[in-house]
Protein backbone atom coordinates (compact mmCIF):
# COMPACT_ATOMS: atom_id res chain seq x y z
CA UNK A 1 14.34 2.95 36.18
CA UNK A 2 12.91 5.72 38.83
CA UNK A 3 10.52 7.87 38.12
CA UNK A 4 8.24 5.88 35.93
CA UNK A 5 5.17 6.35 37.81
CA UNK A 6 6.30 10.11 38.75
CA UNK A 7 6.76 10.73 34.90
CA UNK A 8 3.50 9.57 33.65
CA UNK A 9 1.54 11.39 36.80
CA UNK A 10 2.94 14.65 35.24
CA UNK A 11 1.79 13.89 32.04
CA UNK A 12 -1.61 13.01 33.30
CA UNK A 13 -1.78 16.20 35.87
CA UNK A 14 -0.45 18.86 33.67
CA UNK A 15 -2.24 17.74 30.72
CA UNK A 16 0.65 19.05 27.90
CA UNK A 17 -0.94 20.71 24.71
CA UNK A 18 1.12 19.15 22.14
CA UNK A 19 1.38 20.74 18.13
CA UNK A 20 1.89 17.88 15.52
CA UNK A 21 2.49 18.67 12.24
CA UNK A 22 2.35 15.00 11.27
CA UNK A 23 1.12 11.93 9.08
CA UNK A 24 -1.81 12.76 7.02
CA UNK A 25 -2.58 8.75 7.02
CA UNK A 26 -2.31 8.58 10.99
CA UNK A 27 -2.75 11.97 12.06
CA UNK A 28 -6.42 10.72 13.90
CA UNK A 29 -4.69 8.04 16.23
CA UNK A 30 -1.77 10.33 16.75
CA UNK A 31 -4.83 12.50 18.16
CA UNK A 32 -6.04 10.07 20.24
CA UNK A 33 -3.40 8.13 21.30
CA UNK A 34 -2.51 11.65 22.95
CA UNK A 35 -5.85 12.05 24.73
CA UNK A 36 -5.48 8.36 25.59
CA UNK A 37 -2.45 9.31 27.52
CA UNK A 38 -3.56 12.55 29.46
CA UNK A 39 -2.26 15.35 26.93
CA UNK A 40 -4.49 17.40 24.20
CA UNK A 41 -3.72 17.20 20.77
CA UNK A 42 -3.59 20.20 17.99
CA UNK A 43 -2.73 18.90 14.33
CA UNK A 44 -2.05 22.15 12.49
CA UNK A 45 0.19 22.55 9.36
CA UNK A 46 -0.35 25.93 6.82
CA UNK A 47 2.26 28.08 6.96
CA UNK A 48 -0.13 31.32 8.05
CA UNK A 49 -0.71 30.04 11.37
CA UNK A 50 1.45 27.21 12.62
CA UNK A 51 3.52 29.68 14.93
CA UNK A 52 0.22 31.06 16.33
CA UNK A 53 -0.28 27.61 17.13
CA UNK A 54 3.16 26.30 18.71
CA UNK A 55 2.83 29.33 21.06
CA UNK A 56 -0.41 28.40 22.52
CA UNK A 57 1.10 24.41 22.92
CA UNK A 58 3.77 23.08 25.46
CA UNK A 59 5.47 20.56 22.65
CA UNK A 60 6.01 20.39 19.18
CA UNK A 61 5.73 17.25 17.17
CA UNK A 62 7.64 17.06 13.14
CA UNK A 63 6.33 14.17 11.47
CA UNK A 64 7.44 13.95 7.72
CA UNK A 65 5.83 11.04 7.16
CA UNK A 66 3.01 12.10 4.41
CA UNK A 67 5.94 15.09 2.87
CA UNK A 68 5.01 17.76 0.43
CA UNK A 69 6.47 21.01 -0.14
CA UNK A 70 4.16 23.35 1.46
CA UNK A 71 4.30 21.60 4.93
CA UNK A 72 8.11 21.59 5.13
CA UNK A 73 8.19 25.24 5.59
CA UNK A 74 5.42 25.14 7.85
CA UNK A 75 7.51 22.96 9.96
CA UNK A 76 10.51 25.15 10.00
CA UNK A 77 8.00 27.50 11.03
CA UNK A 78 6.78 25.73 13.63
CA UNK A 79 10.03 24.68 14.96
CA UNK A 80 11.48 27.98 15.30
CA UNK A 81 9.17 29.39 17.28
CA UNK A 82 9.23 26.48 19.42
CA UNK A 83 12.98 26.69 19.94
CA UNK A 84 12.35 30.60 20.90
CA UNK A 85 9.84 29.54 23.13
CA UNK A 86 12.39 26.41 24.67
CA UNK A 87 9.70 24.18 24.05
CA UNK A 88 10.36 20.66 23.44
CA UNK A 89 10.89 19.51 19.82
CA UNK A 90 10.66 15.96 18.83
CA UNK A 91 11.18 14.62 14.82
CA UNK A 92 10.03 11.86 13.21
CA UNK A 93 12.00 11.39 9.78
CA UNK A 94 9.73 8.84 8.54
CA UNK A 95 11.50 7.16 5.00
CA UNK A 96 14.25 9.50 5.61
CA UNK A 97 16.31 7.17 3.04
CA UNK A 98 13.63 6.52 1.08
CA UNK A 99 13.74 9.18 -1.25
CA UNK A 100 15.71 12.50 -1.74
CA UNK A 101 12.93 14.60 -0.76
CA UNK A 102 12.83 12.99 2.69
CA UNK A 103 16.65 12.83 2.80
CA UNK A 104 17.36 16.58 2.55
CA UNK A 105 14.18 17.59 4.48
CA UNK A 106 15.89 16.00 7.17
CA UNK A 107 18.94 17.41 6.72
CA UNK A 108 17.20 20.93 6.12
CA UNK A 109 15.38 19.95 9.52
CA UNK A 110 18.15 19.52 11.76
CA UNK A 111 20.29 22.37 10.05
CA UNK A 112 17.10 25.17 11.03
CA UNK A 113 15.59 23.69 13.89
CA UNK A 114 17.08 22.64 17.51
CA UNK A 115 15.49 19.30 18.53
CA UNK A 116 14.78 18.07 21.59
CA UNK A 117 14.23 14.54 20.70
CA UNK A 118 14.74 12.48 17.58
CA UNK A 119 12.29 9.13 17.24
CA UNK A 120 12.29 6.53 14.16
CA UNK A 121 13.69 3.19 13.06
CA UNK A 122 16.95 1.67 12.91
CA UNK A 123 17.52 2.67 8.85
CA UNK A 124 15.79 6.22 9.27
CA UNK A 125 18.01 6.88 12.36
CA UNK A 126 21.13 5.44 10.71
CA UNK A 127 19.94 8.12 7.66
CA UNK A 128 19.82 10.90 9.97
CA UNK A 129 23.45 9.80 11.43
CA UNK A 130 25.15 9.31 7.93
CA UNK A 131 23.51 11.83 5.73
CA UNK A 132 22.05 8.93 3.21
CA UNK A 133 20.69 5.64 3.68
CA UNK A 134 17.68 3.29 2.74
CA UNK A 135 14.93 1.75 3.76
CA UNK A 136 11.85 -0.38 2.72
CA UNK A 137 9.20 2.14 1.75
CA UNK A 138 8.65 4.04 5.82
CA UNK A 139 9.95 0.15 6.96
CA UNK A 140 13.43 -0.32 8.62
CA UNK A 141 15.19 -2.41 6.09
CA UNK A 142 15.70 -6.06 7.32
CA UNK A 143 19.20 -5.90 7.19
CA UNK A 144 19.44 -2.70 9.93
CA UNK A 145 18.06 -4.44 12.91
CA UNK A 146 19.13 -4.26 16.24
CA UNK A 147 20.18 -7.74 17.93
CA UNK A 148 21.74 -8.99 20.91
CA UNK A 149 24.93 -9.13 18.47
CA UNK A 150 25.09 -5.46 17.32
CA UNK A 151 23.49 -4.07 20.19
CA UNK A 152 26.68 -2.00 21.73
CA UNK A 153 27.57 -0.63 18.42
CA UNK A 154 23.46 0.86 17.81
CA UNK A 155 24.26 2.19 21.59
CA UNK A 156 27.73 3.93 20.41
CA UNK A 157 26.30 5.47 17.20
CA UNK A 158 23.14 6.60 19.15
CA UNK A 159 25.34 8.23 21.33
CA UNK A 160 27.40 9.82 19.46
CA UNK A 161 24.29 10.90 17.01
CA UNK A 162 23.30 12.91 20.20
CA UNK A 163 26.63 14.51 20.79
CA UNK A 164 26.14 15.91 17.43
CA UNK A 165 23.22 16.90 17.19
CA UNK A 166 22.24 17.85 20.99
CA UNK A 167 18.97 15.48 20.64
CA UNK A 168 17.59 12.41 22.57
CA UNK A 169 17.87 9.39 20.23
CA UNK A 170 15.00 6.98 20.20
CA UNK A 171 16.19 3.85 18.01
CA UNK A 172 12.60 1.88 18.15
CA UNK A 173 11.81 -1.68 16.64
CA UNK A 174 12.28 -5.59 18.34
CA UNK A 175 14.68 -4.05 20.36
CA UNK A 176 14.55 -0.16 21.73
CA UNK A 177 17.55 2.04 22.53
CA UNK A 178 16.84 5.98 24.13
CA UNK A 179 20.25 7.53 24.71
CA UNK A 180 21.89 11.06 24.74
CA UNK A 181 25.55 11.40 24.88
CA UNK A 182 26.27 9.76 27.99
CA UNK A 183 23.42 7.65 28.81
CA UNK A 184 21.41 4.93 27.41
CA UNK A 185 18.32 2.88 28.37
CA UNK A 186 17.62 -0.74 26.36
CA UNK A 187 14.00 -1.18 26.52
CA UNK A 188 12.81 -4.52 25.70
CA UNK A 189 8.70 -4.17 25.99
CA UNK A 190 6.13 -4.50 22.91
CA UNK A 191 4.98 -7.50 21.04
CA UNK A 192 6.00 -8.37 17.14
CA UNK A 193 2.36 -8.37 16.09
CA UNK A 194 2.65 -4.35 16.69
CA UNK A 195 4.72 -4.01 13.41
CA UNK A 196 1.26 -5.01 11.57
CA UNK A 197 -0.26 -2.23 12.12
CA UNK A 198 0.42 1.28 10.32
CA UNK A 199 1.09 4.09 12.82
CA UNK A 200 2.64 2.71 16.20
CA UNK A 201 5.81 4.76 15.35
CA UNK A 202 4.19 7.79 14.63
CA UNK A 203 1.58 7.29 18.15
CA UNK A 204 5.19 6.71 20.05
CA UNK A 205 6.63 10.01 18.63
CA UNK A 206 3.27 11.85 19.56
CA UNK A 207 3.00 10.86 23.03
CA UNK A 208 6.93 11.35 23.87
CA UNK A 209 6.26 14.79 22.80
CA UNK A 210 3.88 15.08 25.61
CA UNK A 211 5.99 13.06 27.85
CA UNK A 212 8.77 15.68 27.34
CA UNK A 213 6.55 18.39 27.41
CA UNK A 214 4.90 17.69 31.09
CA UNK A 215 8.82 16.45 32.18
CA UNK A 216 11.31 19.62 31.49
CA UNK A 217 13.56 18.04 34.31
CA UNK A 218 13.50 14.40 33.27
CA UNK A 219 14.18 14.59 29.74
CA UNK A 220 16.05 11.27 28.87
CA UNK A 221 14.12 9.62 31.25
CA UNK A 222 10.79 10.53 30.28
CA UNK A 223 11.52 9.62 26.70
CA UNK A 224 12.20 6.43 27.69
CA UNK A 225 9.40 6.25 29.99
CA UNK A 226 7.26 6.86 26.59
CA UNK A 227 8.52 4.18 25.05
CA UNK A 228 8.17 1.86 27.81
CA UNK A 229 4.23 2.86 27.79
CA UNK A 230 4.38 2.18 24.31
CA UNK A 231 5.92 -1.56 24.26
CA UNK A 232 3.09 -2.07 27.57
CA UNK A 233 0.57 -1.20 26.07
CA UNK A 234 0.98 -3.04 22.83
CA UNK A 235 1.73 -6.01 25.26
CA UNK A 236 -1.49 -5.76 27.21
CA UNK A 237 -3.06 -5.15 23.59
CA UNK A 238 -2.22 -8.39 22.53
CA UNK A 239 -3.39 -10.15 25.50
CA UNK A 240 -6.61 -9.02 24.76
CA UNK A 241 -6.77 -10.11 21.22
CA UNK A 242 -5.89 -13.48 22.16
CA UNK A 243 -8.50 -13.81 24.64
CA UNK A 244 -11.50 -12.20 22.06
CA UNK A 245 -10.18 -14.06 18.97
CA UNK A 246 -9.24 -10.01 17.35
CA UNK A 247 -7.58 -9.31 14.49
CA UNK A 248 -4.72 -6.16 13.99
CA UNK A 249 -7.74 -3.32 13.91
CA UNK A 250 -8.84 -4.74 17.18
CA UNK A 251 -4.98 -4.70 18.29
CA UNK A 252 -5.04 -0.76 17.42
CA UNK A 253 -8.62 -0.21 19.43
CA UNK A 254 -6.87 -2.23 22.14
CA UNK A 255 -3.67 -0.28 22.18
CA UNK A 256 -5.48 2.92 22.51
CA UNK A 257 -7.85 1.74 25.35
CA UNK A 258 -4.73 0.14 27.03
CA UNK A 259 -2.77 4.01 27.16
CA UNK A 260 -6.01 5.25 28.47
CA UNK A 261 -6.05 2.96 31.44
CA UNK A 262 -1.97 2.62 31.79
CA UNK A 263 -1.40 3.38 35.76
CA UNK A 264 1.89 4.69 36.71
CA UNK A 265 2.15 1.43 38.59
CA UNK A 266 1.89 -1.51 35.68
CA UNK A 267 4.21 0.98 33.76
CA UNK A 268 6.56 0.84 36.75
CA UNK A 269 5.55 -2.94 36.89
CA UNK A 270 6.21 -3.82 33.51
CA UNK A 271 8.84 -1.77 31.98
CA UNK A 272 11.31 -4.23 30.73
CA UNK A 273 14.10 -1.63 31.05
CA UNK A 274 18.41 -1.19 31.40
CA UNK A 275 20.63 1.66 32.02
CA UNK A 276 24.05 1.46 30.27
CA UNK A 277 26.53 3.96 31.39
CA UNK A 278 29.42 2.54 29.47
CA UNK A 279 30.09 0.59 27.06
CA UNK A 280 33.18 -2.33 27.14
């Protein structure tokens, strides 16, 4: 794909101040997952001065992963004043499926709030498309993954989930899909031992809100550019645990030193990436 380098240049030059309103249990490597990549992170979530806030930032992050009742109307908050200021929007409806609560916040979500970009699993995505669904606790459920076999028909539903809803789709897991309504990218970076870890979702959703954020005019790409730096850096992670014996805290230390040090070349190097335009 073009642009790779280009994309994360901007993010590292214009240095995005991104809002998240996000998971209380990994609200501190959100934070520095986003330094790690070149943006500035604000986590702010009472009601009394989350629009202060959004109008200071360049993006706005919705993570419902930790819910309660006080934060949801901080977040429509939030997001409205983002939309008035056309700044990008990204949601994370973490469990969405899991319980009611999470089900109708993220119907309540989409209904108030214009989003820019929409980032989870397979069964919190498929939620968000059908209005109900399941999953295994904030876990895609095993029988929602995305193979080689079912692969076009994640890509048509993705696509069609953004015609509806005007929003990037980010399916994430073994295999990653970023598509609006008439293009897709299948993005096929990352390593399995990532999924042992608590938080690599909610770092990806973080850091494509400053990849949006610092690229206005490259929005489908640049999600998909986030992703990419994602799945390569989790690669590269890896490789170092294997060569100092680590375990999965030294994987997360890892992962954030290897998004401090990404260069626009090894993501342009390594991105495991393919447009689809149609589909047979």
């Amino acid at each position: 794909m073009e642009h790779l380098k280009e994309i994360l240049e901007n993010v590292r030059e214009s240095a995005p101040l991104i809002h998240n309103i996000t998971n209380y249990v990994t609200v501190n490597d959100c934070a520095n997952i986003l330094l790690a990549c070149g943006a500035s992170p604000i986590m702010a979530d009472d009601g009394k001065e989350v629009e202060e806030i959004t109008a200071i930032c360049n993006g706005l992050v919705i993570n419902i992963g930790t819910l309660n009742e006080r934060t949801v109307e901080a977040m429509i908050k939030a997001g409205k004043k983002a939309n008035e200021l056309n700044h990008p929007v990204i949601l994370d409806p973490v469990g969405a499926g899991a319980s009611a609560l999470r089900t109708e916040t993220t119907k309540r979500l989409l209904q108030e709030i214009k989003f820019t970009a929409i980032r989870g699993n397979i069964s919190e995505i498929m939620t968000v498309y059908k209005g109900s669904g399941s999953t295994k606790g904030v876990d895609a459920d095993s029988a929602d993954r995305v193979t080689e076999n079912n692969i076009k028909e994640t890509l048509r539903f993705a696509k069609a989930l953004s015609e509806e809803t005007g929003a990037i789709i980010a399916i994430t897991g073994a295999i990653d899909i970023v598509a609006d309504a008439e293009r897709a990218y299948i993005i096929r970076n990352g390593h399995p031992m990532m999924s042992k870890i608590t938080g690599t979702g909610c770092m990806l959703t973080a850091i494509m809100g400053a990849f949006l954020a610092a690229n206005s005019d490259l929005l489908l790409k640049a999600a998909a550019a986030s992703v990419c730096a994602m799945g390569i850096c989790g690669e590269l992670a890896y490789l170092k645990i294997t060569e100092t014996k680590g375990g999965t805290a030294s994987l997360k230390m890892y992962l954030i030193d290897s998004m401090s040090e990404l260069t626009g070349d090894t993501l342009a190097n390594r991105a495991s990436i393919t447009e689809v335009t149609e589909l047979e």
